[in-house]
C-alpha atoms as a PDB file:
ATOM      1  CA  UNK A   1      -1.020 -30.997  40.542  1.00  0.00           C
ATOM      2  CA  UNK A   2      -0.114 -29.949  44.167  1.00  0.00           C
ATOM      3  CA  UNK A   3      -2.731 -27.309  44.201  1.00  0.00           C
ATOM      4  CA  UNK A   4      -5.868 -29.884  43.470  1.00  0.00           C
ATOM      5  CA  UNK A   5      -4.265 -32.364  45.829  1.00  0.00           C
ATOM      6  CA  UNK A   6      -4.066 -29.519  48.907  1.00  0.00           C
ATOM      7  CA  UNK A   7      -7.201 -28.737  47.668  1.00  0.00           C
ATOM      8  CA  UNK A   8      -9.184 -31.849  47.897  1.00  0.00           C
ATOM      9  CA  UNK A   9      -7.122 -31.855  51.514  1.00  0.00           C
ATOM     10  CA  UNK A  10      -9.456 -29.043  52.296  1.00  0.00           C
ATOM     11  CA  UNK A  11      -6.340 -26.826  52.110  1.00  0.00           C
ATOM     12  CA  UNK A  12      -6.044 -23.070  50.077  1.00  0.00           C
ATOM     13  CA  UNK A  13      -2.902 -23.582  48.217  1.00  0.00           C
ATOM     14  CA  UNK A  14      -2.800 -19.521  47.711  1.00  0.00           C
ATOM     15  CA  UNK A  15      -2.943 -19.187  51.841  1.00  0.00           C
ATOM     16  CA  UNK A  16      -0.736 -22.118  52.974  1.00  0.00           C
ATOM     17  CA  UNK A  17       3.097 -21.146  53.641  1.00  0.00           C
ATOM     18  CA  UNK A  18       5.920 -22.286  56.043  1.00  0.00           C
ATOM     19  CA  UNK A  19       8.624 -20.596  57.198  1.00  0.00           C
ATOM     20  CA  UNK A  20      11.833 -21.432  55.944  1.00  0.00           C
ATOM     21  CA  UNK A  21      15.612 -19.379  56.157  1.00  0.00           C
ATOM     22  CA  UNK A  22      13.463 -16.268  57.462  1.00  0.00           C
ATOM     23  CA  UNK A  23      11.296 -16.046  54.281  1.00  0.00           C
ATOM     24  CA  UNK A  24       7.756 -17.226  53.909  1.00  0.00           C
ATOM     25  CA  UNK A  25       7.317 -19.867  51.356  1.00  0.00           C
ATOM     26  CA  UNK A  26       4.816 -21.099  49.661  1.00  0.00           C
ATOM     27  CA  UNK A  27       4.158 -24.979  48.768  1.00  0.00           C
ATOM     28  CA  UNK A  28       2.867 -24.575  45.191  1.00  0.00           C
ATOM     29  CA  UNK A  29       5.369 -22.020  44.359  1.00  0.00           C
ATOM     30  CA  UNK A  30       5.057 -18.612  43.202  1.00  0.00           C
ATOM     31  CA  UNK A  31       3.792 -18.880  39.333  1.00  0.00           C
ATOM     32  CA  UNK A  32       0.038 -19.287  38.265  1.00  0.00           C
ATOM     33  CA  UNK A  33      -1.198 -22.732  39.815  1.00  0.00           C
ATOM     34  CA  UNK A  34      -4.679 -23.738  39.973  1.00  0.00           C
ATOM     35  CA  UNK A  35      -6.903 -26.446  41.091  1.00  0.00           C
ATOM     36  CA  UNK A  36      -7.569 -29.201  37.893  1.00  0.00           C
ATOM     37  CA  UNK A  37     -11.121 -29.103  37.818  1.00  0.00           C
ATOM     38  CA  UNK A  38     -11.063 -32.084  35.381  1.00  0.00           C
ATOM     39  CA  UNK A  39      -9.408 -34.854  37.557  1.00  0.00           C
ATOM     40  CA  UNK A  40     -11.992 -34.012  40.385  1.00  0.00           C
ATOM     41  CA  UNK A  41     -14.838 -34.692  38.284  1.00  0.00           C
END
């Protein structure tokens, strides 16, 4: 759900990350997420 939210921000939720205890981390995590074509339609 994050990734279709960042998304309809305008935002790549595969390129946005933040650094955090000297790792980069990603928002959506690291496991398959992908935009919910279905709730933009």
């Amino acid at each position: 759900m994050s990734a279709t939210i960042l998304h309809l921000m305008g935002l790549d939720h595969e390129r946005l990350s933040f650094f955090y205890q000297g790792l980069d981390q990603r928002l959506t995590g690291v496991e398959q997420r992908r935009v919910i074509a279905k709730a933009l339609a």
